[in-house]
PDB file of N, CA and C in Angstrom:
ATOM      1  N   UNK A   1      99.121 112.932  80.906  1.00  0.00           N
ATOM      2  CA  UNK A   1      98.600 111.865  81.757  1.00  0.00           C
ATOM      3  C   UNK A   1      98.237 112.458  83.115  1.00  0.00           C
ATOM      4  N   UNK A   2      97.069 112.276  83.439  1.00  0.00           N
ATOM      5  CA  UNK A   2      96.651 112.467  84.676  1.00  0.00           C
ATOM      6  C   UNK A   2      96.538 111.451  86.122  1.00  0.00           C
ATOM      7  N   UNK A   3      96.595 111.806  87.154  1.00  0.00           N
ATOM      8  CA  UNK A   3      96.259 111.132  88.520  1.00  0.00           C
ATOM      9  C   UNK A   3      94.226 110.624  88.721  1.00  0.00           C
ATOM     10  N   UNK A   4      94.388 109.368  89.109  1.00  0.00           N
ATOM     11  CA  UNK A   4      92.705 109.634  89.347  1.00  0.00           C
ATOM     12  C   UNK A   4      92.336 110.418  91.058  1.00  0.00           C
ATOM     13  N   UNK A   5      91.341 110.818  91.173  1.00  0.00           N
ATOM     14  CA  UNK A   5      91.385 111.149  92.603  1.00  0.00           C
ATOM     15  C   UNK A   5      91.852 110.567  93.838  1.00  0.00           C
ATOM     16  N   UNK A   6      92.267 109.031  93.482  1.00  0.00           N
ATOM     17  CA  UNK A   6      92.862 108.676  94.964  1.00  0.00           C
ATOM     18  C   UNK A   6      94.170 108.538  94.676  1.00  0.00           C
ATOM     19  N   UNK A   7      94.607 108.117  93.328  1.00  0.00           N
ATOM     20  CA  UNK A   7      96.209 108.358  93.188  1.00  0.00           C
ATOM     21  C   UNK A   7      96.827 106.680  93.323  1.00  0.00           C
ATOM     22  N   UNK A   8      95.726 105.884  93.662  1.00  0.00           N
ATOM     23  CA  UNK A   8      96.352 104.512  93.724  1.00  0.00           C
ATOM     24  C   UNK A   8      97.095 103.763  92.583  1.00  0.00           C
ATOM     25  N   UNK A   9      97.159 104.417  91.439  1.00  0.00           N
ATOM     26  CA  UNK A   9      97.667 103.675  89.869  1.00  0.00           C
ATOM     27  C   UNK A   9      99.577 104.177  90.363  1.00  0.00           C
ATOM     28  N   UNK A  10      99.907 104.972  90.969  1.00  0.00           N
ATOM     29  CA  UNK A  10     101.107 105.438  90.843  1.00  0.00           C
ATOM     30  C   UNK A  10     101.867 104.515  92.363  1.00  0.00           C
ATOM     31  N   UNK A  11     100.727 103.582  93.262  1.00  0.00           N
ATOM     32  CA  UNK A  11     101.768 102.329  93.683  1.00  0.00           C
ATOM     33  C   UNK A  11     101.944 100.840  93.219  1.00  0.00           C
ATOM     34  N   UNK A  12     103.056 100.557  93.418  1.00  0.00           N
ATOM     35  CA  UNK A  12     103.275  99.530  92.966  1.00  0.00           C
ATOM     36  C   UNK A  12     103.520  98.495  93.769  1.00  0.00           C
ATOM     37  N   UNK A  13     103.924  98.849  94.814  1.00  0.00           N
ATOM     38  CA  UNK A  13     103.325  97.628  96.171  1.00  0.00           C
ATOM     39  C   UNK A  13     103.565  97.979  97.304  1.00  0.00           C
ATOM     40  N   UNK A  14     102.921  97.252  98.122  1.00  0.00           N
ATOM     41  CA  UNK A  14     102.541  97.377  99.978  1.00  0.00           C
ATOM     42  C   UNK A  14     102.576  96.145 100.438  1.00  0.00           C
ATOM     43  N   UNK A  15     102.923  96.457 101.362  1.00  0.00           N
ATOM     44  CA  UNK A  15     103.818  95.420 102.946  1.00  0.00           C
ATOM     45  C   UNK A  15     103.084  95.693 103.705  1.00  0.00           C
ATOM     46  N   UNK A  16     102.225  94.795 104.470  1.00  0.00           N
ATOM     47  CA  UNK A  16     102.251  95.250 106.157  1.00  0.00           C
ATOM     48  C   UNK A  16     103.153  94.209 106.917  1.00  0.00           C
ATOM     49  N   UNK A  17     103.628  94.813 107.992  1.00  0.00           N
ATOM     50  CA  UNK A  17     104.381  93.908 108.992  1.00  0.00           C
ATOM     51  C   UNK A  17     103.583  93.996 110.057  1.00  0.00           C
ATOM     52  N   UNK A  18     103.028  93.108 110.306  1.00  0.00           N
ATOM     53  CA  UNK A  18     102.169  92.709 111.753  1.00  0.00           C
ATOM     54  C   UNK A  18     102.845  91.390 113.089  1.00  0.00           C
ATOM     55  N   UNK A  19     104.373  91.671 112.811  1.00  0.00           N
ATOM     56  CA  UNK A  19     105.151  90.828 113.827  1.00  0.00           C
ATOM     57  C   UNK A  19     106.019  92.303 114.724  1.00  0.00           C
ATOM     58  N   UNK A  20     106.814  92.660 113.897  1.00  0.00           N
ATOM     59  CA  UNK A  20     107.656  93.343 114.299  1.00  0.00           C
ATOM     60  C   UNK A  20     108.015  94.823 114.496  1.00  0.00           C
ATOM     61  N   UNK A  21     108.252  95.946 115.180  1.00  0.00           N
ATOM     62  CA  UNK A  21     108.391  97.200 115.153  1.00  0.00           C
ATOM     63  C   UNK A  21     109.335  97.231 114.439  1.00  0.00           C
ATOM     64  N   UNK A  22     111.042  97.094 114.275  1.00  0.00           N
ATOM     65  CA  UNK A  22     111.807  97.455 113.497  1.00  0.00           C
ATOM     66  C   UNK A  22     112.557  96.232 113.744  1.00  0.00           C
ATOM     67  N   UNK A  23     113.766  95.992 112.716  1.00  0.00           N
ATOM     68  CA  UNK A  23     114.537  95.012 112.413  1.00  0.00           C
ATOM     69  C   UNK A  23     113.956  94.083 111.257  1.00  0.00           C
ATOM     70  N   UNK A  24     114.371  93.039 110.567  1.00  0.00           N
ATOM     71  CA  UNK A  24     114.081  92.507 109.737  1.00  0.00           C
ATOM     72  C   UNK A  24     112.737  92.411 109.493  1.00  0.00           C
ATOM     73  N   UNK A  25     112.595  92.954 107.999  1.00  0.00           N
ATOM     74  CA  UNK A  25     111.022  93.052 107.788  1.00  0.00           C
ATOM     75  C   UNK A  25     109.697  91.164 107.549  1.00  0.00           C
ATOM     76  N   UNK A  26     109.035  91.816 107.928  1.00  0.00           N
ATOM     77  CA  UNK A  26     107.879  90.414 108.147  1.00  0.00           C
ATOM     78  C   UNK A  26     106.695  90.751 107.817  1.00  0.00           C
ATOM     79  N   UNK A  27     106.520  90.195 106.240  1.00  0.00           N
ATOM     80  CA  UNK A  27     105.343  90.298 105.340  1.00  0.00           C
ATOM     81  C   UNK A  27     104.619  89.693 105.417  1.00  0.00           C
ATOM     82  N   UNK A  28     103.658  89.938 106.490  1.00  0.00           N
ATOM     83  CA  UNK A  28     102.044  89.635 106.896  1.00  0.00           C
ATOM     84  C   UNK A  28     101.279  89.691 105.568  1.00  0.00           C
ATOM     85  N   UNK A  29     101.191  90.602 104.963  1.00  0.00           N
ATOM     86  CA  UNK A  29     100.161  90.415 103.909  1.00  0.00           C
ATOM     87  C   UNK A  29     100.452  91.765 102.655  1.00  0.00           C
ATOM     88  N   UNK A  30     100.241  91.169 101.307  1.00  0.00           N
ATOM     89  CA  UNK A  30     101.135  92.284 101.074  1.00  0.00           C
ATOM     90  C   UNK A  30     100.408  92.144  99.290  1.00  0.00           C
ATOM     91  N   UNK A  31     100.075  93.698  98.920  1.00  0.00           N
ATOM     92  CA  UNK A  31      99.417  93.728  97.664  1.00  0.00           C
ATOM     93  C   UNK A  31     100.599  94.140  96.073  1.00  0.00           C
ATOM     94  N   UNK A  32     100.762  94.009  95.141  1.00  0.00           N
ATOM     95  CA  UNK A  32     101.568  94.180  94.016  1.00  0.00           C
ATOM     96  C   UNK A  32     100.726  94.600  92.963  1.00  0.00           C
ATOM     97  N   UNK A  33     101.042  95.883  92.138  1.00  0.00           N
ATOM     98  CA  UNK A  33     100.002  96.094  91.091  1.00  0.00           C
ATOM     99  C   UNK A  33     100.989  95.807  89.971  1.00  0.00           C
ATOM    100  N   UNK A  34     100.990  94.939  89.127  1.00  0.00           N
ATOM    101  CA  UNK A  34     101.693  94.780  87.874  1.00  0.00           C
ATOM    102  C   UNK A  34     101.925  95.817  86.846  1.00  0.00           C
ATOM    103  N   UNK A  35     102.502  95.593  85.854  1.00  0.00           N
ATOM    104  CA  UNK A  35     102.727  96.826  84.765  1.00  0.00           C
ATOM    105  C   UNK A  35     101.100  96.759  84.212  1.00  0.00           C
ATOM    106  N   UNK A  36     100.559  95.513  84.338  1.00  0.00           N
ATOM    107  CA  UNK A  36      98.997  96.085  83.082  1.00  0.00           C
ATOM    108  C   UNK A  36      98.329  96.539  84.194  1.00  0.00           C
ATOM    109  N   UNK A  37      98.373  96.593  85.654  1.00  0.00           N
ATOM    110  CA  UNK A  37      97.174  97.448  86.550  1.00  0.00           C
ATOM    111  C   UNK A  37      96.221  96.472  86.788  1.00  0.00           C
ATOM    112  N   UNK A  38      97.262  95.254  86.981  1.00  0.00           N
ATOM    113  CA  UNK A  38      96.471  94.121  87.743  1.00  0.00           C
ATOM    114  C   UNK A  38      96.726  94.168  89.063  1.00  0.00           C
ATOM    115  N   UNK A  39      96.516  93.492  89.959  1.00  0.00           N
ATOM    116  CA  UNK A  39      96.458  93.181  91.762  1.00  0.00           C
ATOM    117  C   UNK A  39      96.457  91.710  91.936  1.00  0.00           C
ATOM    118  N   UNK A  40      97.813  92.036  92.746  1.00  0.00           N
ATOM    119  CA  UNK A  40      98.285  90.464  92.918  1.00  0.00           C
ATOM    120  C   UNK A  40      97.914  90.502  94.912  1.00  0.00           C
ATOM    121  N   UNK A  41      97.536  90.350  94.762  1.00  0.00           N
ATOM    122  CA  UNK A  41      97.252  90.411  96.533  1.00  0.00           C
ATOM    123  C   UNK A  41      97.835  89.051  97.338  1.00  0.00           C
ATOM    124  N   UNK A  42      98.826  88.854  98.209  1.00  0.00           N
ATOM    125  CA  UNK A  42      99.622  87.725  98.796  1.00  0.00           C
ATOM    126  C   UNK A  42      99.873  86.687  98.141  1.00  0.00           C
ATOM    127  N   UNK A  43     100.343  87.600  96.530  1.00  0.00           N
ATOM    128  CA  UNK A  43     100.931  85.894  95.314  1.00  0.00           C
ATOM    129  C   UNK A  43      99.886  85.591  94.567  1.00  0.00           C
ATOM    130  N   UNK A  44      98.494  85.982  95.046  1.00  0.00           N
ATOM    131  CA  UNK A  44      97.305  85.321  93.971  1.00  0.00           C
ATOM    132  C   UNK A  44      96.983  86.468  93.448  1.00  0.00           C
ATOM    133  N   UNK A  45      96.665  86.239  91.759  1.00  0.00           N
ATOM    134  CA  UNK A  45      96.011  87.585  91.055  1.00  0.00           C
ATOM    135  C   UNK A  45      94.579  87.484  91.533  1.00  0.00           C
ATOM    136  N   UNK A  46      94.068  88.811  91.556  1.00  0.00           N
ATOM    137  CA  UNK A  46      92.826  89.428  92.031  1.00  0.00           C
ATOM    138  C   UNK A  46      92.211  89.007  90.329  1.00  0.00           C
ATOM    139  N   UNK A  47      91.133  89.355  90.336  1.00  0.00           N
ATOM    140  CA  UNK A  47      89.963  90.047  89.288  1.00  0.00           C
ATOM    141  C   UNK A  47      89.288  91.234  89.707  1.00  0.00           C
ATOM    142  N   UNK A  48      88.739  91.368  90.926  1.00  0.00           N
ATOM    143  CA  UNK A  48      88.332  92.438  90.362  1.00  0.00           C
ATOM    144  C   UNK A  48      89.318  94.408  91.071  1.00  0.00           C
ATOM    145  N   UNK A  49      88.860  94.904  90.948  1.00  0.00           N
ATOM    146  CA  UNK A  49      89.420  96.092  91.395  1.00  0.00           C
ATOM    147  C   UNK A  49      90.045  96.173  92.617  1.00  0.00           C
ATOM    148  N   UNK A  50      90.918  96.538  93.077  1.00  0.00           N
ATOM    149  CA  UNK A  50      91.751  96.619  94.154  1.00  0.00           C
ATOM    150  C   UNK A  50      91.064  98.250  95.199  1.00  0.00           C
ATOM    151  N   UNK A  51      90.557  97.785  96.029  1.00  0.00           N
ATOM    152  CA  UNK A  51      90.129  99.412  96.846  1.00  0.00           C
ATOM    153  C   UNK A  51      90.757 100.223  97.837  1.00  0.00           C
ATOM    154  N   UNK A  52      92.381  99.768  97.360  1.00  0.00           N
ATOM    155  CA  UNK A  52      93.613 100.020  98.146  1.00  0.00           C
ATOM    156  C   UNK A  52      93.629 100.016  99.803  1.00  0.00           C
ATOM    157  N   UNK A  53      92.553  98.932 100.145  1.00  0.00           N
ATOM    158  CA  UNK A  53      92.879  98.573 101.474  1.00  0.00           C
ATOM    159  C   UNK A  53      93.230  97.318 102.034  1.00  0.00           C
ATOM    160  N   UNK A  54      93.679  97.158 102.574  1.00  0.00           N
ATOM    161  CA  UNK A  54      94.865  95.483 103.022  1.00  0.00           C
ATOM    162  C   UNK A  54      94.424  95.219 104.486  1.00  0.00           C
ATOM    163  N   UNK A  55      93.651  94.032 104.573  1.00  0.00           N
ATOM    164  CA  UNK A  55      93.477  93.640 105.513  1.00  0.00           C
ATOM    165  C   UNK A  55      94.437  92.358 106.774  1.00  0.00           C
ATOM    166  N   UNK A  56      94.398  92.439 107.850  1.00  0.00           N
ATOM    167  CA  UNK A  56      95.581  91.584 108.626  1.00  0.00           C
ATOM    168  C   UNK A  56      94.944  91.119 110.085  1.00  0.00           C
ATOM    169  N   UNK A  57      95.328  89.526 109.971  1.00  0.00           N
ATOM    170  CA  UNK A  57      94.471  89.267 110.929  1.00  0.00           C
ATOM    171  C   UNK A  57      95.516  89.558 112.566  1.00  0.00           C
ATOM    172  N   UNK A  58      95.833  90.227 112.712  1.00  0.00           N
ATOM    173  CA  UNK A  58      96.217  91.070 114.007  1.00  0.00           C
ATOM    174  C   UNK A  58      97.088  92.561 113.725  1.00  0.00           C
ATOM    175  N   UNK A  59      97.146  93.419 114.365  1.00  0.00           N
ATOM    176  CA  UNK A  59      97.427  94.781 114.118  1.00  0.00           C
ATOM    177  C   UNK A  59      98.950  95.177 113.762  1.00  0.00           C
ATOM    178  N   UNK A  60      98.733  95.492 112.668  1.00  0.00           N
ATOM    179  CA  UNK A  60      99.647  95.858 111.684  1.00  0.00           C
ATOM    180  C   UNK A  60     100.414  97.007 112.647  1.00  0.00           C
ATOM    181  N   UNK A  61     102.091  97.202 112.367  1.00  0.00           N
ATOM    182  CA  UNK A  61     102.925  97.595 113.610  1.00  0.00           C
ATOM    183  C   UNK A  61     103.582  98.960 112.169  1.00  0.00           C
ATOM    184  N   UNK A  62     103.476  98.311 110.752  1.00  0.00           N
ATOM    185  CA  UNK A  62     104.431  99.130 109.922  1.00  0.00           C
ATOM    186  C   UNK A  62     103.816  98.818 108.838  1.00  0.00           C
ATOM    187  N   UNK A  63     103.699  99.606 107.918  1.00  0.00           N
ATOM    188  CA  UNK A  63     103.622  99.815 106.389  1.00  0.00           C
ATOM    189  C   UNK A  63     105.123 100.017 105.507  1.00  0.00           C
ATOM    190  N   UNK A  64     105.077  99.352 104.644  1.00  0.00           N
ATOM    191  CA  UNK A  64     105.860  99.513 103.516  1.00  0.00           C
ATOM    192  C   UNK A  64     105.583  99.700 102.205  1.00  0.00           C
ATOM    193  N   UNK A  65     105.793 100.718 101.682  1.00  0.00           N
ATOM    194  CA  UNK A  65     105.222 100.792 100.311  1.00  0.00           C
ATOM    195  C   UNK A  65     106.072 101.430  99.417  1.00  0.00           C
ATOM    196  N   UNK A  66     105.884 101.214  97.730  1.00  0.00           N
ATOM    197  CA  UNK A  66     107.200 101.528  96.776  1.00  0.00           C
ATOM    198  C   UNK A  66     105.981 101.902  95.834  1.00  0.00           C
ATOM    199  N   UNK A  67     106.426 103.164  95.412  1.00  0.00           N
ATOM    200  CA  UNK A  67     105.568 103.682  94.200  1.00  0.00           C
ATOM    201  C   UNK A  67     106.345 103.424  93.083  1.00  0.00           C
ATOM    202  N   UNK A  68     105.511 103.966  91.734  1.00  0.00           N
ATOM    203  CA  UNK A  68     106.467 103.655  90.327  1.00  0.00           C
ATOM    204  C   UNK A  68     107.397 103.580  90.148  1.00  0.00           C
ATOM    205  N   UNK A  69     108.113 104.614  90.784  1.00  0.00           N
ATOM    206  CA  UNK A  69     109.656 105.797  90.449  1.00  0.00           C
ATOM    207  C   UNK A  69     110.598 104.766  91.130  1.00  0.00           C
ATOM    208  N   UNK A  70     109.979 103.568  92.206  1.00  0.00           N
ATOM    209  CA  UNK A  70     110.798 102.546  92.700  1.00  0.00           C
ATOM    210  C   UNK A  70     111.541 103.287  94.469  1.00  0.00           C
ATOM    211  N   UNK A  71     111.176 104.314  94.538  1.00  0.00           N
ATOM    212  CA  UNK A  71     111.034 104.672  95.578  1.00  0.00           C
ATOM    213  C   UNK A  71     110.126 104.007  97.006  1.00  0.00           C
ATOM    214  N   UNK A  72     110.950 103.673  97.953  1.00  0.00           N
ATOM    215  CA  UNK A  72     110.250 102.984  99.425  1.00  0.00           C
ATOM    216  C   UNK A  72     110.159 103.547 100.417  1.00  0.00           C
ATOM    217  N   UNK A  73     109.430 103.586 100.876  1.00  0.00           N
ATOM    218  CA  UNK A  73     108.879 104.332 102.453  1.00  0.00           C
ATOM    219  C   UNK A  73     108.406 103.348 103.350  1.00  0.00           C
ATOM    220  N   UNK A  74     108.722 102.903 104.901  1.00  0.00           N
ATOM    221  CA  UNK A  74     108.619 102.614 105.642  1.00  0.00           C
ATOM    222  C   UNK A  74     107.879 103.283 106.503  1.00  0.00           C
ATOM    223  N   UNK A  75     106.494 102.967 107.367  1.00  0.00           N
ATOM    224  CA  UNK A  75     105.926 103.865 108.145  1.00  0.00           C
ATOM    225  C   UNK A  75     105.237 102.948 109.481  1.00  0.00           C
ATOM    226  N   UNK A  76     106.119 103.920 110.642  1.00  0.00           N
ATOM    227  CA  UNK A  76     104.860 102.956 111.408  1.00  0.00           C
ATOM    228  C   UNK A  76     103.423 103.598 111.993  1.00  0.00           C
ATOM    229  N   UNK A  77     102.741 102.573 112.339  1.00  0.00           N
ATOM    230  CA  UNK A  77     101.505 102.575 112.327  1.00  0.00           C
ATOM    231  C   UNK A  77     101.118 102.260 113.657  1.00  0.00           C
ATOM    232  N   UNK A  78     101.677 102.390 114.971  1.00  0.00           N
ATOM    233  CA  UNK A  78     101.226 102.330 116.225  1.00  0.00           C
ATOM    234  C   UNK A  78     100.809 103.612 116.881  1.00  0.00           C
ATOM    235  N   UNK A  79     101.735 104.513 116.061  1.00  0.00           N
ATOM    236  CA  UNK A  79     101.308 106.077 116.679  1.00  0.00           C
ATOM    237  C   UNK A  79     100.828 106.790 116.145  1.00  0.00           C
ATOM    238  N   UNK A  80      99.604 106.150 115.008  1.00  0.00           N
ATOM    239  CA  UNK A  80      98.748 107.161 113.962  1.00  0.00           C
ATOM    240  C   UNK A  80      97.667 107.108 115.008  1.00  0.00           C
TER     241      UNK A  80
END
């Protein structure tokens, strides 16, 4: 089994927090790819392809994201 060039099949979901720097997390908007490699984007299933970018209507402070393996990473995003 191979990776495609961007590697997006191996997450399984993303958080942005657009309230808070750290302390209890606050899910502004947030995408889920199911076991069949669907996209649930904020609770509603998508149709068509997901282009692994998440939009927020004011500036996102942190990312959260969990790949397959169920592994999570927290990142912030004020000092990129």
């Amino acid at each position: 089994m191979g990776l495609s060039a961007d590697g997006l099949e191996c997450i399984e979901w993303l958080s942005l927090d657009c309230v808070a720097l750290d302390g209890p997390w606050h899910s502004s908007v947030e995408a889920k790819i199911d076991s069949k490699n669907r996209l649930i984007l904020n609770g509603i299933r998508q149709t068509g392809r997901w282009d692994g970018s998440l939009l927020c209507a004011s500036t996102p402070k942190r990312l959260r994201l969990r790949n397959v393996a169920g592994d999570e990473l927290i990142i912030s995003l004020l000092n990129l």
